[in-house]
PDB file of N, CA and C in Angstrom:
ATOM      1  N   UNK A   1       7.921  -1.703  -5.967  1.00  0.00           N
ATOM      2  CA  UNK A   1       7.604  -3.093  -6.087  1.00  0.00           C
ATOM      3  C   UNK A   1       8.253  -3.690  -7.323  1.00  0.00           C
ATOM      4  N   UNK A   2       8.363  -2.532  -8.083  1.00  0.00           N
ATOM      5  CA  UNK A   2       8.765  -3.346  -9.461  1.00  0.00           C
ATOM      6  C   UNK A   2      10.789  -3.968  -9.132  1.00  0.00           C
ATOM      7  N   UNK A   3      11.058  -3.336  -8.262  1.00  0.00           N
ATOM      8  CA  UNK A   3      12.233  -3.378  -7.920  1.00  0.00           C
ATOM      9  C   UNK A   3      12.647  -4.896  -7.311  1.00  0.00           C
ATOM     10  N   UNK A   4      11.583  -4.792  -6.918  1.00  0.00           N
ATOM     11  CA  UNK A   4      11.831  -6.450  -5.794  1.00  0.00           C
ATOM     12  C   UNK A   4      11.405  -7.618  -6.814  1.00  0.00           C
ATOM     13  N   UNK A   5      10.355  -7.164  -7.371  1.00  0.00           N
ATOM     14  CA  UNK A   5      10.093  -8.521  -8.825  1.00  0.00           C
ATOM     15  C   UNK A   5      11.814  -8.486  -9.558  1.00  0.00           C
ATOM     16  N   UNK A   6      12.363  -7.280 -10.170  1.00  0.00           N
ATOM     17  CA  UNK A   6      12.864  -7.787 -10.795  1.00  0.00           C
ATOM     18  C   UNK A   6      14.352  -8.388 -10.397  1.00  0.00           C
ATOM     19  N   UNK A   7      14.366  -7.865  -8.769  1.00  0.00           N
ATOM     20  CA  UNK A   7      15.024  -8.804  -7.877  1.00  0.00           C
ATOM     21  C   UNK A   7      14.964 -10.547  -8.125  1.00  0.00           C
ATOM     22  N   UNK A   8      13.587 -10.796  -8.064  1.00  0.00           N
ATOM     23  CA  UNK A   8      13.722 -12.298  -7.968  1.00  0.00           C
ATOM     24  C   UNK A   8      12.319 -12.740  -6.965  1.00  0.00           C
ATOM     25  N   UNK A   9      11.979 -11.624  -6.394  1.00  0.00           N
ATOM     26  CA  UNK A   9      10.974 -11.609  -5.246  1.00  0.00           C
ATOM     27  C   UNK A   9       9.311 -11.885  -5.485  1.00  0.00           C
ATOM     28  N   UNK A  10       8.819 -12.151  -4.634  1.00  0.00           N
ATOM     29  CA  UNK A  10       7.118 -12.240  -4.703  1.00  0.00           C
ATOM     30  C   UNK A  10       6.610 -11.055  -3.417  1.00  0.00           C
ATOM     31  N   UNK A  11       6.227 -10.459  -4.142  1.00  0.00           N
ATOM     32  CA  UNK A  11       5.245  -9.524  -3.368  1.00  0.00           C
ATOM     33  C   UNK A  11       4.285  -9.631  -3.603  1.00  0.00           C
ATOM     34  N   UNK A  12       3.565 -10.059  -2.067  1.00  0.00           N
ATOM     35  CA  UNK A  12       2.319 -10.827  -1.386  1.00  0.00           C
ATOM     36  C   UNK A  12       1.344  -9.519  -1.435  1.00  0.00           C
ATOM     37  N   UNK A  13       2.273  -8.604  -0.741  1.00  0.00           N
ATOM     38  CA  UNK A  13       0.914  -7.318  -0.028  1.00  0.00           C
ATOM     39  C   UNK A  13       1.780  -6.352   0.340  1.00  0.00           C
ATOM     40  N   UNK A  14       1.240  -5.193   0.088  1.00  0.00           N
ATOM     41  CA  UNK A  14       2.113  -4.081   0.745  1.00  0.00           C
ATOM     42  C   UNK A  14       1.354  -3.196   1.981  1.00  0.00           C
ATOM     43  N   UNK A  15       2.242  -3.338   2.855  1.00  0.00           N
ATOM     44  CA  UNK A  15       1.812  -2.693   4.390  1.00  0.00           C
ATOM     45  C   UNK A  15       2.188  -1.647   5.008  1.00  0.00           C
ATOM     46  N   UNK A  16       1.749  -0.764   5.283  1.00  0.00           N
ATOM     47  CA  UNK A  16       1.695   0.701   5.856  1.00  0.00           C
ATOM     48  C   UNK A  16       1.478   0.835   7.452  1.00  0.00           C
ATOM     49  N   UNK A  17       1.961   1.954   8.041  1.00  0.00           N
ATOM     50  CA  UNK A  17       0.729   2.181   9.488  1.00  0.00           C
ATOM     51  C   UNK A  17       0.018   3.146   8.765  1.00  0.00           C
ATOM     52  N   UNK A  18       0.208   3.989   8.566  1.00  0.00           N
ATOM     53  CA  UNK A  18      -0.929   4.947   8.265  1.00  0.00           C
ATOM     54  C   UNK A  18      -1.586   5.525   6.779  1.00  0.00           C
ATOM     55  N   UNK A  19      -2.572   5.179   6.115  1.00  0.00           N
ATOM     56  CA  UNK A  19      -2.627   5.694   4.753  1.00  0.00           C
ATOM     57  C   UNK A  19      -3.234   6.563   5.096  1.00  0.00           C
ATOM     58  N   UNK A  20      -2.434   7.446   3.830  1.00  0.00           N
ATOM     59  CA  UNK A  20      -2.785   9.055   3.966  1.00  0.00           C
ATOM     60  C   UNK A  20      -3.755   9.685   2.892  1.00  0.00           C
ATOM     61  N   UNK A  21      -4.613   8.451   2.429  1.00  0.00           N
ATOM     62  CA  UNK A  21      -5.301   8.711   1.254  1.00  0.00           C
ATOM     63  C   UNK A  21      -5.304   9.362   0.252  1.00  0.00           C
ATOM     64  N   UNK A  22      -4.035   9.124  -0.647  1.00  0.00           N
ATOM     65  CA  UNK A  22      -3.022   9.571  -1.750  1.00  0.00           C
ATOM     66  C   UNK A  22      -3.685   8.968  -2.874  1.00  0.00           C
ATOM     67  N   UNK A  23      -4.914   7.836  -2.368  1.00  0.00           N
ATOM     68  CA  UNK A  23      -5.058   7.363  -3.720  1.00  0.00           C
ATOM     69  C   UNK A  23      -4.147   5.958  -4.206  1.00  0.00           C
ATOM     70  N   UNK A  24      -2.898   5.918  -3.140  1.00  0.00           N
ATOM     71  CA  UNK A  24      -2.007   4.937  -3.295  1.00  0.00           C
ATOM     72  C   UNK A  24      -2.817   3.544  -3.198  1.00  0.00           C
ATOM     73  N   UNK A  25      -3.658   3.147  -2.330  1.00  0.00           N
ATOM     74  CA  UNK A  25      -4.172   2.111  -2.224  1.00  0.00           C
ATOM     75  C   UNK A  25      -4.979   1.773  -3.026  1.00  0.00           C
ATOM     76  N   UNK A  26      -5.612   2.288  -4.156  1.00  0.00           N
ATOM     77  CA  UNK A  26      -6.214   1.878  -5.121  1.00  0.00           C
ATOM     78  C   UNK A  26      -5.332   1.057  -6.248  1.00  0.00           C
ATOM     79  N   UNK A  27      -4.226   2.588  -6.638  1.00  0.00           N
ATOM     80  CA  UNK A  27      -2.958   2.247  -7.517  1.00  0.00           C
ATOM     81  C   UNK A  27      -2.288   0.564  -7.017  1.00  0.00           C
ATOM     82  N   UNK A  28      -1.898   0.362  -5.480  1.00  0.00           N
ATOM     83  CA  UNK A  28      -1.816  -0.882  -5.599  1.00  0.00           C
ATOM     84  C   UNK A  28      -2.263  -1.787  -5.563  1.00  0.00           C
ATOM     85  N   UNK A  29      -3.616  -1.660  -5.406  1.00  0.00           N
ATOM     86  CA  UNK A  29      -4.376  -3.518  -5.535  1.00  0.00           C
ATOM     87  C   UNK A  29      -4.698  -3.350  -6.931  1.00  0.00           C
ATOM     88  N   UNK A  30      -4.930  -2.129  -7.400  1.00  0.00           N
ATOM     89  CA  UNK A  30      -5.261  -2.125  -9.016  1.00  0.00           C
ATOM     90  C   UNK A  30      -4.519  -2.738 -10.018  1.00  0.00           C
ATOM     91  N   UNK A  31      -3.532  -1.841 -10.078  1.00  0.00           N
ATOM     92  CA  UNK A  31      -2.429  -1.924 -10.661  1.00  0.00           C
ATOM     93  C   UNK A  31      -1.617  -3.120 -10.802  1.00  0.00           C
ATOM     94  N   UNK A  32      -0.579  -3.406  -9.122  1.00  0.00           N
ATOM     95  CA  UNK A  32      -0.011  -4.581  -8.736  1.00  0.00           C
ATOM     96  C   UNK A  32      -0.684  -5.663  -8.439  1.00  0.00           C
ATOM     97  N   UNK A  33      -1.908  -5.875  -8.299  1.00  0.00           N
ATOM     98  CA  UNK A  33      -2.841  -6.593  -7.937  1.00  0.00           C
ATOM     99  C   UNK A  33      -2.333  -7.244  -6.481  1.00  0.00           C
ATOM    100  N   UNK A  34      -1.853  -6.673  -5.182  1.00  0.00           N
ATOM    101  CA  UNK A  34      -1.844  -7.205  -4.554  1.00  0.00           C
ATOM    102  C   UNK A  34      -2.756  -6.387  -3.148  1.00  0.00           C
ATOM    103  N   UNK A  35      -2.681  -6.865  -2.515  1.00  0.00           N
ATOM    104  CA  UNK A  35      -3.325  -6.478  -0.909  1.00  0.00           C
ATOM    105  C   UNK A  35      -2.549  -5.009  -0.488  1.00  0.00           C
ATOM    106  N   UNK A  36      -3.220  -4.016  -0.065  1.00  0.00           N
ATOM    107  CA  UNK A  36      -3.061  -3.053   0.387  1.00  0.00           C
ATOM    108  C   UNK A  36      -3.049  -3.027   2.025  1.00  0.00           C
ATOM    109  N   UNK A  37      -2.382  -3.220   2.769  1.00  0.00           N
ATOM    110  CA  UNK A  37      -3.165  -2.883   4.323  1.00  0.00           C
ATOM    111  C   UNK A  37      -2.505  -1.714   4.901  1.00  0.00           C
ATOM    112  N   UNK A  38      -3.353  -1.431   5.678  1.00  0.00           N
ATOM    113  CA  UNK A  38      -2.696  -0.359   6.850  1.00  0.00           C
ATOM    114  C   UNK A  38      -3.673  -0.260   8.320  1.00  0.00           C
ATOM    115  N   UNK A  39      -2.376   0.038   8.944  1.00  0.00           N
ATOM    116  CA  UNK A  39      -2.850   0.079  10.584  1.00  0.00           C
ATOM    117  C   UNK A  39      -4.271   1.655  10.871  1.00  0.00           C
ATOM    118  N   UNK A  40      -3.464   2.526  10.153  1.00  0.00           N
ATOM    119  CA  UNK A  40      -4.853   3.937  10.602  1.00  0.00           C
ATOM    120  C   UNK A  40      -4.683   4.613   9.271  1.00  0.00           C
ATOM    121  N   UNK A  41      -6.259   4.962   9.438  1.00  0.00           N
ATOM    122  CA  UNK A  41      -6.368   5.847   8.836  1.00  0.00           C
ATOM    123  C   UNK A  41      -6.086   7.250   8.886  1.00  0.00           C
ATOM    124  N   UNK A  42      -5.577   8.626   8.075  1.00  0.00           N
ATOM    125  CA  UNK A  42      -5.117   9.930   8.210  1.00  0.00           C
ATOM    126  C   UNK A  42      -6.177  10.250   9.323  1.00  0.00           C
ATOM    127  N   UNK A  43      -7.235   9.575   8.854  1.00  0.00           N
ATOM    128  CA  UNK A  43      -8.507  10.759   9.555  1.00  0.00           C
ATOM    129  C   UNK A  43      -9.022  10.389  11.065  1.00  0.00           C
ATOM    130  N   UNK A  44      -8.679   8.813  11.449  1.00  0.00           N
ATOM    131  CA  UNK A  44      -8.241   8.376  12.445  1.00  0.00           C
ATOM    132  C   UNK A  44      -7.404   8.845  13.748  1.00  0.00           C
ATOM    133  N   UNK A  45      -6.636   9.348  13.413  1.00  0.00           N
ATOM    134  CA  UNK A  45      -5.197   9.962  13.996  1.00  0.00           C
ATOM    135  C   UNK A  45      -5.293  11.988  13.640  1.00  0.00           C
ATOM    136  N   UNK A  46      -6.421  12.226  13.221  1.00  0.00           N
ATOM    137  CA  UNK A  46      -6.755  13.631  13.272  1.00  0.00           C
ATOM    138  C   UNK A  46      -5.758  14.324  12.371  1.00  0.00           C
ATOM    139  N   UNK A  47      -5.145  13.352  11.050  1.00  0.00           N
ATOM    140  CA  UNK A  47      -4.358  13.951  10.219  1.00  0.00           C
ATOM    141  C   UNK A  47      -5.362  14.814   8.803  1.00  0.00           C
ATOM    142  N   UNK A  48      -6.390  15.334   8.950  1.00  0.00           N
ATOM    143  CA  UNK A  48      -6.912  15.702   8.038  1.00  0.00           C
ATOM    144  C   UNK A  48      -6.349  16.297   7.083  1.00  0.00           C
TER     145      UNK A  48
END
């Protein structure tokens, strides 16, 4: 993300299909303060 700011860009939200519960989705609404989404969850799709 930091790549596209210092592009010139606005990043709204960052979107996934599947979070794999890395913890990533905290890091980015935390962090970047923006919207996290995703289509499934790991545990959804029997990725335990």
């Amino acid at each position: 993300m930091e790549a596209v700011r210092e592009a010139g860009a606005e990043v709204v939200a960052v979107a996934t299909i599947v979070d794999q519960a890395t913890g990533a989705a905290e890091k980015i609404k935390d962090g970047a303060g923006v919207p996290y989404l995703f289509a499934f969850g790991k545990d959804e799709l029997g990725l335990d």
